[in-house]
C-alpha atoms as a PDB file:
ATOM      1  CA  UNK A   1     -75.214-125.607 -84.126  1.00  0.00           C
ATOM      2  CA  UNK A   2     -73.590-128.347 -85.474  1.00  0.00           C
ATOM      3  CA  UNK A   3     -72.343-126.938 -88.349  1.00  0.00           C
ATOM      4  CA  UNK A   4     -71.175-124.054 -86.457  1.00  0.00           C
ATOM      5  CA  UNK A   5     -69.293-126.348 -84.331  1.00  0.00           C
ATOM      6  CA  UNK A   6     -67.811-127.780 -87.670  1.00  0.00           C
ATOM      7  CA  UNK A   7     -66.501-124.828 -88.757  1.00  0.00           C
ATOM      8  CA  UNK A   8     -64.852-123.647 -85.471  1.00  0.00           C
ATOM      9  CA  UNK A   9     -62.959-126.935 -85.457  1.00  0.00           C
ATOM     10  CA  UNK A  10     -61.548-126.250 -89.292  1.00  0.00           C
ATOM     11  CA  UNK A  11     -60.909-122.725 -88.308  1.00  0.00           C
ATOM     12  CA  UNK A  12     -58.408-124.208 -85.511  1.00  0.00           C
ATOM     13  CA  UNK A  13     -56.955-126.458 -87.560  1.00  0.00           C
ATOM     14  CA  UNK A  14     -56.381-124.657 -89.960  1.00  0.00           C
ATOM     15  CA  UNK A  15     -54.279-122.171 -87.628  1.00  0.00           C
ATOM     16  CA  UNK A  16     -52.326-124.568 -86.490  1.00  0.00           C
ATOM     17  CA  UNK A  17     -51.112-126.191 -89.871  1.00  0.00           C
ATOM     18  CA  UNK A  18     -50.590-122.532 -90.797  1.00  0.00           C
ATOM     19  CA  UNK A  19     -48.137-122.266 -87.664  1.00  0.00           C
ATOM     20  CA  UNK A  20     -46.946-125.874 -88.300  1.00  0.00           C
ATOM     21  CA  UNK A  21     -44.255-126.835 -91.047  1.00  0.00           C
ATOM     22  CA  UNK A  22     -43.638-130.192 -91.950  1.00  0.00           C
ATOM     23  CA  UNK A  23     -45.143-133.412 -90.430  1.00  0.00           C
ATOM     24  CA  UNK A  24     -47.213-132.009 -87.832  1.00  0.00           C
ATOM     25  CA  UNK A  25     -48.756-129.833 -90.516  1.00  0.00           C
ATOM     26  CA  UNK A  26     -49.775-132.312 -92.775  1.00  0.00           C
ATOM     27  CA  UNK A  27     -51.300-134.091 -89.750  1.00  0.00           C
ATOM     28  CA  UNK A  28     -53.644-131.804 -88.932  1.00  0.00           C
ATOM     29  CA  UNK A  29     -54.542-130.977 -92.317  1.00  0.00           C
ATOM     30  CA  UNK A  30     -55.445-134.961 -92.406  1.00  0.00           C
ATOM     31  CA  UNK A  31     -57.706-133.798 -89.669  1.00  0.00           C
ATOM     32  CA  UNK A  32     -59.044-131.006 -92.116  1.00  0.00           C
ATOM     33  CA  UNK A  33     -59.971-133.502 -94.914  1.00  0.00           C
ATOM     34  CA  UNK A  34     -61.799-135.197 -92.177  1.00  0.00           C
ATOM     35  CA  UNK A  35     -63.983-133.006 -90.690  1.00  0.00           C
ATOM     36  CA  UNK A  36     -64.340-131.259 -94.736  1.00  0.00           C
ATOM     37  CA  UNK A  37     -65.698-134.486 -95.600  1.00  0.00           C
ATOM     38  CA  UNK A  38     -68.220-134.480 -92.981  1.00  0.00           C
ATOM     39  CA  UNK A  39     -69.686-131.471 -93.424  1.00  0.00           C
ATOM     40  CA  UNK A  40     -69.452-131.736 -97.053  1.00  0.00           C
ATOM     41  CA  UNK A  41     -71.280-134.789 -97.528  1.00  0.00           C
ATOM     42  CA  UNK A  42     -71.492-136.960 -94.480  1.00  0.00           C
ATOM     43  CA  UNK A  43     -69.507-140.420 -94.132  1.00  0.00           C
ATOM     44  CA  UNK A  44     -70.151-142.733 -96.875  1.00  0.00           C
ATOM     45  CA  UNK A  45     -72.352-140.480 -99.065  1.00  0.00           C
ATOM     46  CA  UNK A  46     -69.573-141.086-101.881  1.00  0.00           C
ATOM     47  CA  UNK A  47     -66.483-142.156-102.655  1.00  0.00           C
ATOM     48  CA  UNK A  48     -65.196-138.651-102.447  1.00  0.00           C
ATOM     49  CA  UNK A  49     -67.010-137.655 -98.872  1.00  0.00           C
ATOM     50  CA  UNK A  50     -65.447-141.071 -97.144  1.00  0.00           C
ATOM     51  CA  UNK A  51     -62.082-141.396 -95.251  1.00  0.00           C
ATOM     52  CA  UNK A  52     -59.410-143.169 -96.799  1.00  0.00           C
ATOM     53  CA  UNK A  53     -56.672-144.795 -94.947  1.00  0.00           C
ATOM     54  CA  UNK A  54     -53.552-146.787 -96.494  1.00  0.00           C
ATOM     55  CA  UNK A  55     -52.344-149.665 -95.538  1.00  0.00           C
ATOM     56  CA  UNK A  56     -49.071-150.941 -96.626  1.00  0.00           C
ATOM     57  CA  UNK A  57     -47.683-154.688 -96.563  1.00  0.00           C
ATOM     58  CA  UNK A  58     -44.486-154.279 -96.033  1.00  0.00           C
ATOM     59  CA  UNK A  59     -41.908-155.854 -98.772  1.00  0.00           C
ATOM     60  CA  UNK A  60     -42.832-158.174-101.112  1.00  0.00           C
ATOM     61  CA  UNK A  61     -41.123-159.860-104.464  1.00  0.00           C
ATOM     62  CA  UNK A  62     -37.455-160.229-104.000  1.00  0.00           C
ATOM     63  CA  UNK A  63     -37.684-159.411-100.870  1.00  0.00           C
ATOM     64  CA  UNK A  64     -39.370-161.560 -98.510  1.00  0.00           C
ATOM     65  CA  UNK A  65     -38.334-159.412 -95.988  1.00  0.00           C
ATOM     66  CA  UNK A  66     -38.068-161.800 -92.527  1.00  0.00           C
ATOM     67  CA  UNK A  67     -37.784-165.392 -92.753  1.00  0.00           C
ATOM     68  CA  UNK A  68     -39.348-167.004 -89.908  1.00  0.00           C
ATOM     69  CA  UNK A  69     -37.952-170.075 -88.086  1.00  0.00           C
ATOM     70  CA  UNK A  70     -40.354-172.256 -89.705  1.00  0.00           C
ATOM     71  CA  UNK A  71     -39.753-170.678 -93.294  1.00  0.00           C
ATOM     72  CA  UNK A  72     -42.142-169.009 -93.598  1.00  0.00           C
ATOM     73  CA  UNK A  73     -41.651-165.308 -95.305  1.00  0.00           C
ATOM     74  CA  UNK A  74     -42.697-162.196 -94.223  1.00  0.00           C
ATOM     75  CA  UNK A  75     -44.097-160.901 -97.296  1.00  0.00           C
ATOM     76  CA  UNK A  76     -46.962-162.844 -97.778  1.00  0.00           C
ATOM     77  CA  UNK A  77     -48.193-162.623 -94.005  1.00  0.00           C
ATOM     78  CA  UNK A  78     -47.999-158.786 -94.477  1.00  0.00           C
ATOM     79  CA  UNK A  79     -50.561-158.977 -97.492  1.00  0.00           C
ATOM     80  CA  UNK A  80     -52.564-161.793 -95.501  1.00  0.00           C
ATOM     81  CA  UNK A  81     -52.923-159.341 -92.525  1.00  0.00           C
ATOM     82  CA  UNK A  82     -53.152-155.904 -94.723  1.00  0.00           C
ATOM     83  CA  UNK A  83     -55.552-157.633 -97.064  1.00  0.00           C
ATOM     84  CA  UNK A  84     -57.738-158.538 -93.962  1.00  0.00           C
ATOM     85  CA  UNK A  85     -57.480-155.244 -92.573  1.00  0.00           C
ATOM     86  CA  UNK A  86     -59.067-153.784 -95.567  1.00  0.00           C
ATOM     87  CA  UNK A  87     -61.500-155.836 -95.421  1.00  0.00           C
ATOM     88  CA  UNK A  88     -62.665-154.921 -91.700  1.00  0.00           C
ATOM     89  CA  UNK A  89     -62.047-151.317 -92.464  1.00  0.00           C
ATOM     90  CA  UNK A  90     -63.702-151.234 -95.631  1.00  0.00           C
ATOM     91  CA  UNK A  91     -67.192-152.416 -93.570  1.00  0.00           C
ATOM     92  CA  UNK A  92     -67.150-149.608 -91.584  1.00  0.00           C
ATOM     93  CA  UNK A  93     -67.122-147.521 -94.742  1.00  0.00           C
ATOM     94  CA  UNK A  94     -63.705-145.945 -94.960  1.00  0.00           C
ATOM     95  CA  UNK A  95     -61.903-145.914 -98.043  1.00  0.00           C
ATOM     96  CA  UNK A  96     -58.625-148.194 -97.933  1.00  0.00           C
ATOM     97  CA  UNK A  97     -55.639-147.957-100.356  1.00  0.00           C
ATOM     98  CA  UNK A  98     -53.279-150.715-100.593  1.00  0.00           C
ATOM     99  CA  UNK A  99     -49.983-150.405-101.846  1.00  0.00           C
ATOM    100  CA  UNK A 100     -49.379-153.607-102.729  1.00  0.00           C
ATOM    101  CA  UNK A 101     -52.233-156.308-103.781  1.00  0.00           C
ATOM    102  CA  UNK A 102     -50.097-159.188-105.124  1.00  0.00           C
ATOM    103  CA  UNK A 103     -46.891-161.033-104.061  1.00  0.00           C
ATOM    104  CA  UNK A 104     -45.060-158.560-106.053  1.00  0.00           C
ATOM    105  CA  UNK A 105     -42.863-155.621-104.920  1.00  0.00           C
ATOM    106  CA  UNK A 106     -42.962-151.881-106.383  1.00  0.00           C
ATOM    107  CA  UNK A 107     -39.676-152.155-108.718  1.00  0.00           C
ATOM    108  CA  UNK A 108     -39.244-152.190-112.504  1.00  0.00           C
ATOM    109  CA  UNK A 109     -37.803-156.178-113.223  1.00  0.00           C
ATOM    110  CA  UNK A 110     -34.620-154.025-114.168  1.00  0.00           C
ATOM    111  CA  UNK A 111     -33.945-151.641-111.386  1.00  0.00           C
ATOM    112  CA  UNK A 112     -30.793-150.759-110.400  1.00  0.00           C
ATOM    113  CA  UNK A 113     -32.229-150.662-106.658  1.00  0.00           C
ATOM    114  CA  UNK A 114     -35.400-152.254-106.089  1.00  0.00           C
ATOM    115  CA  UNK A 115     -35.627-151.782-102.437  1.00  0.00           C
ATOM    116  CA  UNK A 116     -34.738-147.927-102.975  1.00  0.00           C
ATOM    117  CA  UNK A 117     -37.306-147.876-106.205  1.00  0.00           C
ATOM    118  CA  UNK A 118     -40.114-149.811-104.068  1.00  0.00           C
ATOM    119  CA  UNK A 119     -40.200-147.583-100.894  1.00  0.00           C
ATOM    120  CA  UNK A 120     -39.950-144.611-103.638  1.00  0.00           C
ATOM    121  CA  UNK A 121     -43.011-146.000-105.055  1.00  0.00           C
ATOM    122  CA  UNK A 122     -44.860-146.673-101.532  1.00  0.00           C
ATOM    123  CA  UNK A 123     -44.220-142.961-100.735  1.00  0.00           C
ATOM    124  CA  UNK A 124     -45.701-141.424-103.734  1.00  0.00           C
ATOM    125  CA  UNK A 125     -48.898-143.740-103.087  1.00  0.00           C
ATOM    126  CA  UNK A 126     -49.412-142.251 -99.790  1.00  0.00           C
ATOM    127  CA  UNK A 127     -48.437-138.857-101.239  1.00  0.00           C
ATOM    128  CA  UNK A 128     -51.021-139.404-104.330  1.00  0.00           C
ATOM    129  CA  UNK A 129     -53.382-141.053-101.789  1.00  0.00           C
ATOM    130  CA  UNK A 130     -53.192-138.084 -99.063  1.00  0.00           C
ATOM    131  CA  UNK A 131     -55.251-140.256 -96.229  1.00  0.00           C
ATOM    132  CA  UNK A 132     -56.267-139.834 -93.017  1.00  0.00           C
ATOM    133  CA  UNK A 133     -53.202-142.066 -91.707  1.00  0.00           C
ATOM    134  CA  UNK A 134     -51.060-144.951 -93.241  1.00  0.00           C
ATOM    135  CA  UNK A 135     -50.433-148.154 -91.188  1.00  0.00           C
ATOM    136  CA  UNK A 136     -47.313-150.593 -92.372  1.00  0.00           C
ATOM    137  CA  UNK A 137     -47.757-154.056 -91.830  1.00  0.00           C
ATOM    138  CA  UNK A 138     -44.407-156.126 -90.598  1.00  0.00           C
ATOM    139  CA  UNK A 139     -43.034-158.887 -88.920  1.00  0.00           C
ATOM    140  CA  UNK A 140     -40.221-158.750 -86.298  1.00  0.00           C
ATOM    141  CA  UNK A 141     -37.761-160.974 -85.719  1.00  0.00           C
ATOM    142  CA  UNK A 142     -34.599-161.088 -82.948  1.00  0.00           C
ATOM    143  CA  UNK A 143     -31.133-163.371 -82.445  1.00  0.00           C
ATOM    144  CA  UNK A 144     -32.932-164.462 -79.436  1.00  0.00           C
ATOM    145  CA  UNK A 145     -35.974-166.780 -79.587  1.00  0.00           C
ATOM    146  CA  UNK A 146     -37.145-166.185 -76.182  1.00  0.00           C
ATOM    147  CA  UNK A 147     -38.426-162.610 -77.462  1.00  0.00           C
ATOM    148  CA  UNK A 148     -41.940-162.509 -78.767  1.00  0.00           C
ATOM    149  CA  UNK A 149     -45.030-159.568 -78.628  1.00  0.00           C
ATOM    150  CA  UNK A 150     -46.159-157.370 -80.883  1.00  0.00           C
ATOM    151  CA  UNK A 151     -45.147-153.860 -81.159  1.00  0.00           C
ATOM    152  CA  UNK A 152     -46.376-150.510 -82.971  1.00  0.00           C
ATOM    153  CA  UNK A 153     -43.681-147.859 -83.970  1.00  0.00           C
ATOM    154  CA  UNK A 154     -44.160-143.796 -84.787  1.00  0.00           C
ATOM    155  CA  UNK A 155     -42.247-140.648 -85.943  1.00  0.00           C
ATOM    156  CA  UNK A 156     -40.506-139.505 -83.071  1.00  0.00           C
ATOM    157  CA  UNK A 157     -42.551-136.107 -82.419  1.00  0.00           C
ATOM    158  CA  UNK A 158     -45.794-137.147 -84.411  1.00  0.00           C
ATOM    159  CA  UNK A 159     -48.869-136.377 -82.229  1.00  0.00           C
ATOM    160  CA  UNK A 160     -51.255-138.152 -84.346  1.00  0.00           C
ATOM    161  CA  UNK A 161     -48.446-141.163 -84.493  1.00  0.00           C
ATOM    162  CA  UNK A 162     -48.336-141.963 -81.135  1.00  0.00           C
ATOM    163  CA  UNK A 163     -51.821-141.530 -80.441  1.00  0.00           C
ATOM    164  CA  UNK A 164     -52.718-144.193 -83.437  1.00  0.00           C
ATOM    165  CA  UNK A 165     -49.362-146.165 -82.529  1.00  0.00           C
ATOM    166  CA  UNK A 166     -51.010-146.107 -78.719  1.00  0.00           C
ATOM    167  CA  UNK A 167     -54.481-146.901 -79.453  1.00  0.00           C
ATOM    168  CA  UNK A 168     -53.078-149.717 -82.046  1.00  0.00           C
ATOM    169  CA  UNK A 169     -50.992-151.300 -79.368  1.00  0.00           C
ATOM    170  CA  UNK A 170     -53.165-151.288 -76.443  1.00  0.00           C
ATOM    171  CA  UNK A 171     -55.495-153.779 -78.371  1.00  0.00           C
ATOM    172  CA  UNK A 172     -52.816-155.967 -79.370  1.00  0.00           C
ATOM    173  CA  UNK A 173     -51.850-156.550 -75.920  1.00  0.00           C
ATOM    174  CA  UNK A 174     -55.578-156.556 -74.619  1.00  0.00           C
ATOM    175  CA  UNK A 175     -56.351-159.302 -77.964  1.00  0.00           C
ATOM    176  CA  UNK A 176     -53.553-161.312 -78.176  1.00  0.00           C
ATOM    177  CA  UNK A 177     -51.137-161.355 -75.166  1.00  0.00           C
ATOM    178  CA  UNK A 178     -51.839-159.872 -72.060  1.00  0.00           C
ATOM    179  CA  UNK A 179     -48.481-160.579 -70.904  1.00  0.00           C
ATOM    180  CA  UNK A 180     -47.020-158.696 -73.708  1.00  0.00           C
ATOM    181  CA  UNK A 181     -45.323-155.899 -72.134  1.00  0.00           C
ATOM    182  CA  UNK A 182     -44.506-154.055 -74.588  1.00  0.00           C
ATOM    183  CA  UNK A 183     -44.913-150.043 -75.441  1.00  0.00           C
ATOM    184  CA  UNK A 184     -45.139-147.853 -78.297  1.00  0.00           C
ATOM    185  CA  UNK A 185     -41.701-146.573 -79.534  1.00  0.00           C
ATOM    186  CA  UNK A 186     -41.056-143.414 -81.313  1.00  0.00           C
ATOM    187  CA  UNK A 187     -38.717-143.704 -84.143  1.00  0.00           C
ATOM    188  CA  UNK A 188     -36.568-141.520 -86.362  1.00  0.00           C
ATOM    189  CA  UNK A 189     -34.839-144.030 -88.723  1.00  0.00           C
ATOM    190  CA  UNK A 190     -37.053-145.790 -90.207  1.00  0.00           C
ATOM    191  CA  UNK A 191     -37.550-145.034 -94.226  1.00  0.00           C
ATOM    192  CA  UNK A 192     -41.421-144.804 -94.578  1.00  0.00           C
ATOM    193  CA  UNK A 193     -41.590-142.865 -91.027  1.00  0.00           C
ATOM    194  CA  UNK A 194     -38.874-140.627 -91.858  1.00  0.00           C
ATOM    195  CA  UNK A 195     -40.055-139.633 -95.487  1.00  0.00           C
ATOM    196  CA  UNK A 196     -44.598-139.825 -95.180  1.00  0.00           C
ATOM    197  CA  UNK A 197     -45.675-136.218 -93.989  1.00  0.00           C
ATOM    198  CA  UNK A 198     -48.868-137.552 -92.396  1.00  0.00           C
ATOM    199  CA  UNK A 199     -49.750-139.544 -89.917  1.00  0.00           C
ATOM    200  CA  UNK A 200     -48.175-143.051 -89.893  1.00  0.00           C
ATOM    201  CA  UNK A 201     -47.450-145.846 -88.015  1.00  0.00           C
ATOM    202  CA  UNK A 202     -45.627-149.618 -88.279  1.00  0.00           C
ATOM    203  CA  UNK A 203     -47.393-152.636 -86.805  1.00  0.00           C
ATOM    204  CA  UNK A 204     -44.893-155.492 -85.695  1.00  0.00           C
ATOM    205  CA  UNK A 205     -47.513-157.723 -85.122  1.00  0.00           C
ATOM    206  CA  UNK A 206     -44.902-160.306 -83.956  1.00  0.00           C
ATOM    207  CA  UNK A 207     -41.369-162.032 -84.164  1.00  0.00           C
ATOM    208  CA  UNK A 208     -41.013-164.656 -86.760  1.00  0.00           C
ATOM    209  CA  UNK A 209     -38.168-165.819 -84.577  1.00  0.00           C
ATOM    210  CA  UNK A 210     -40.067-167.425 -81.955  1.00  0.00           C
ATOM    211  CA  UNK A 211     -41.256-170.836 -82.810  1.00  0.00           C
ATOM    212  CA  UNK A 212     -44.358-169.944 -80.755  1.00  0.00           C
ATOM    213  CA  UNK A 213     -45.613-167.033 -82.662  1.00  0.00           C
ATOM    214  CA  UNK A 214     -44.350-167.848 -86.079  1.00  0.00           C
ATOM    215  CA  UNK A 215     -46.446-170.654 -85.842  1.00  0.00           C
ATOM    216  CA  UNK A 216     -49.163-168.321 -84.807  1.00  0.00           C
ATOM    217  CA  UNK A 217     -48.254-165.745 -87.378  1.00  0.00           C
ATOM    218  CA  UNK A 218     -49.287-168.473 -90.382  1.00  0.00           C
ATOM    219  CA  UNK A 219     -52.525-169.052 -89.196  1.00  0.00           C
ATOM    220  CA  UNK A 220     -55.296-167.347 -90.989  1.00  0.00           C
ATOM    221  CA  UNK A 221     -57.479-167.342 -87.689  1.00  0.00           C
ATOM    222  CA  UNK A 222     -54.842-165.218 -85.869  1.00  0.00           C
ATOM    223  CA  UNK A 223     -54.048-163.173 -88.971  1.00  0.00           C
ATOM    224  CA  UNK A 224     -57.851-162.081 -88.787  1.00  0.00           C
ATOM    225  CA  UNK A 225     -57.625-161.453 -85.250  1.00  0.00           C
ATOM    226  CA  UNK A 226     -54.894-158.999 -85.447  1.00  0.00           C
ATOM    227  CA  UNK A 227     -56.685-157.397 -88.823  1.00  0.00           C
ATOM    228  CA  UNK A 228     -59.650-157.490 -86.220  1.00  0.00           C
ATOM    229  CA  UNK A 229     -57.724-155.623 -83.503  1.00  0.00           C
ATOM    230  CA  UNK A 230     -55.648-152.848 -85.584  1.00  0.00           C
ATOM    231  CA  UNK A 231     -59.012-151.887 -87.303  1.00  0.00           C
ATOM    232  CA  UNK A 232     -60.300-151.141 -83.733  1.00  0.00           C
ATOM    233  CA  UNK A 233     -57.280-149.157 -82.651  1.00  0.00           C
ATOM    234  CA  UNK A 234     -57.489-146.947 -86.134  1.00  0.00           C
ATOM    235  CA  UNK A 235     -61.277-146.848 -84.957  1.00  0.00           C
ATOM    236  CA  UNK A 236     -60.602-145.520 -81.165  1.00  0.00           C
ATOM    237  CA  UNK A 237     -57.998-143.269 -83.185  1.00  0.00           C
ATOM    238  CA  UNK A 238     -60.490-141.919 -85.327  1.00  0.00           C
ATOM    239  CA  UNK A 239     -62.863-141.069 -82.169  1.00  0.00           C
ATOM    240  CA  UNK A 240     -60.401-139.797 -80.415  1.00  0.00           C
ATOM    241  CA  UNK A 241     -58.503-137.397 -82.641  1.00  0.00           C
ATOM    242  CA  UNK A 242     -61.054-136.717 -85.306  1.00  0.00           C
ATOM    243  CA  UNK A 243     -63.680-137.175 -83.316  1.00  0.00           C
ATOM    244  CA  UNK A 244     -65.933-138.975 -85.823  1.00  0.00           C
ATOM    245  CA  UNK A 245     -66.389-142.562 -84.983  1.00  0.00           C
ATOM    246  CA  UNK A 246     -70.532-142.395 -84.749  1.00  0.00           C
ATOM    247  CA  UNK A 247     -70.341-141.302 -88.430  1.00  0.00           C
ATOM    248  CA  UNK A 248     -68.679-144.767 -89.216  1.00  0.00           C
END
């Protein structure tokens, strides 16, 4: 019965990424790998027959990308949190990918463009990698100091985006700030939304321009939390879109 039930569910999806061009195809052929693997071989049988999910740390090298109000750069509290992340994800037996693992950013030392080179180079990781879904690690930051909260961005139209981006933010808010009144926000701009077919999302966990979080931001205890809470949202998203989560 089960197995039946399997193959009905690949049989839809695979109608709809037949029907589908572009983004929304590739997310539901995600969904195909997925529900392949468990039929194949069951979660965690073997490297192959696990999910794999990417998670990129946003800039790195000669770009430090946002430099909070108490110095402190961006890059290295991306890797802190995506490193951490990994870790949490990898216990619950899903393959991770970084595409970073060091300080250093995807360029040649003699680039023309290293920021065009390095997002390039994150892009054909994801492509090579073809996950489940990709989740960007970053740091905000505002003119205004007052502003503060973390904050999960998607491709504007991406079903599986804003249901990850959703399920991502809601425990943020629930973790760290209840007061933190902030929503998911689709986006069409942004380089590593605009150009990864699958589903992906960009985790603000907070602005490096208020004293308040910044501070907050450099602590390793709070790093793990939020590592603690986006692993649960790409766990809920899991349940509730592949419908897999008791196979974890």
């Amino acid at each position: 019965m089960e197995q039946k039930a399997l193959k009905l569910i690949m049989a839809g999806l695979l109608i709809l990424s037949m029907a589908l061009t572009g983004r929304k195809a590739a997310e539901y052929v995600g969904a195909m790998h997925a529900v392949n693997a468990l039929r194949e071989t069951g979660m965690g049988a073997d490297d192959s027959g696990r999910l794999c999910v990417v998670v990129d740390a946003g800039h790195g090298g000669d770009d430090p990308g946002k430099i909070g109000i108490n110095g402190a750069p961006e890059k290295d509290i991306n890797l802190q949190i995506a490193q951490k992340l990994k870790k949490y994800l990898e216990a619950e037996d899903v393959e991770v990918v970084l595409t970073r693992e060091t300080e250093d950013g995807l360029y040649d030392a003699h680039a023309s463009n290293k920021k065009v080179q390095d997002m390039k180079r994150r892009i054909e990781i994801i492509e090579k990698t073809d996950p489940v879904l990709t989740v960007s690690i970053h740091q905000n930051s505002y003119p205004e100091e007052y502003v503060h909260g973390a904050q999960v961005f998607y491709y504007t139209g991406s079903m599986g985006g804003e249901t990850l981006a959703s399920g991502i933010q809601d425990q943020l808010v629930r973790g760290l700030d209840p007061e933190n009144h902030r929503k998911v926000k689709a986006n069409d701009s942004y380089y590593l939304l605009k150009k990864t077919k699958g589903t992906i999302v960009i985790v603000e966990c907070g602005f490096l321009s208020n004293q308040a979080e910044a501070e907050k931001l450099c602590d390793e205890e709070y790093q793990d939390r939020i590592a603690w809470l986006i692993h649960k949202g790409i766990l809920r998203y899991l349940k509730q879109y592949l419908s897999i989560l008791s196979y974890l």
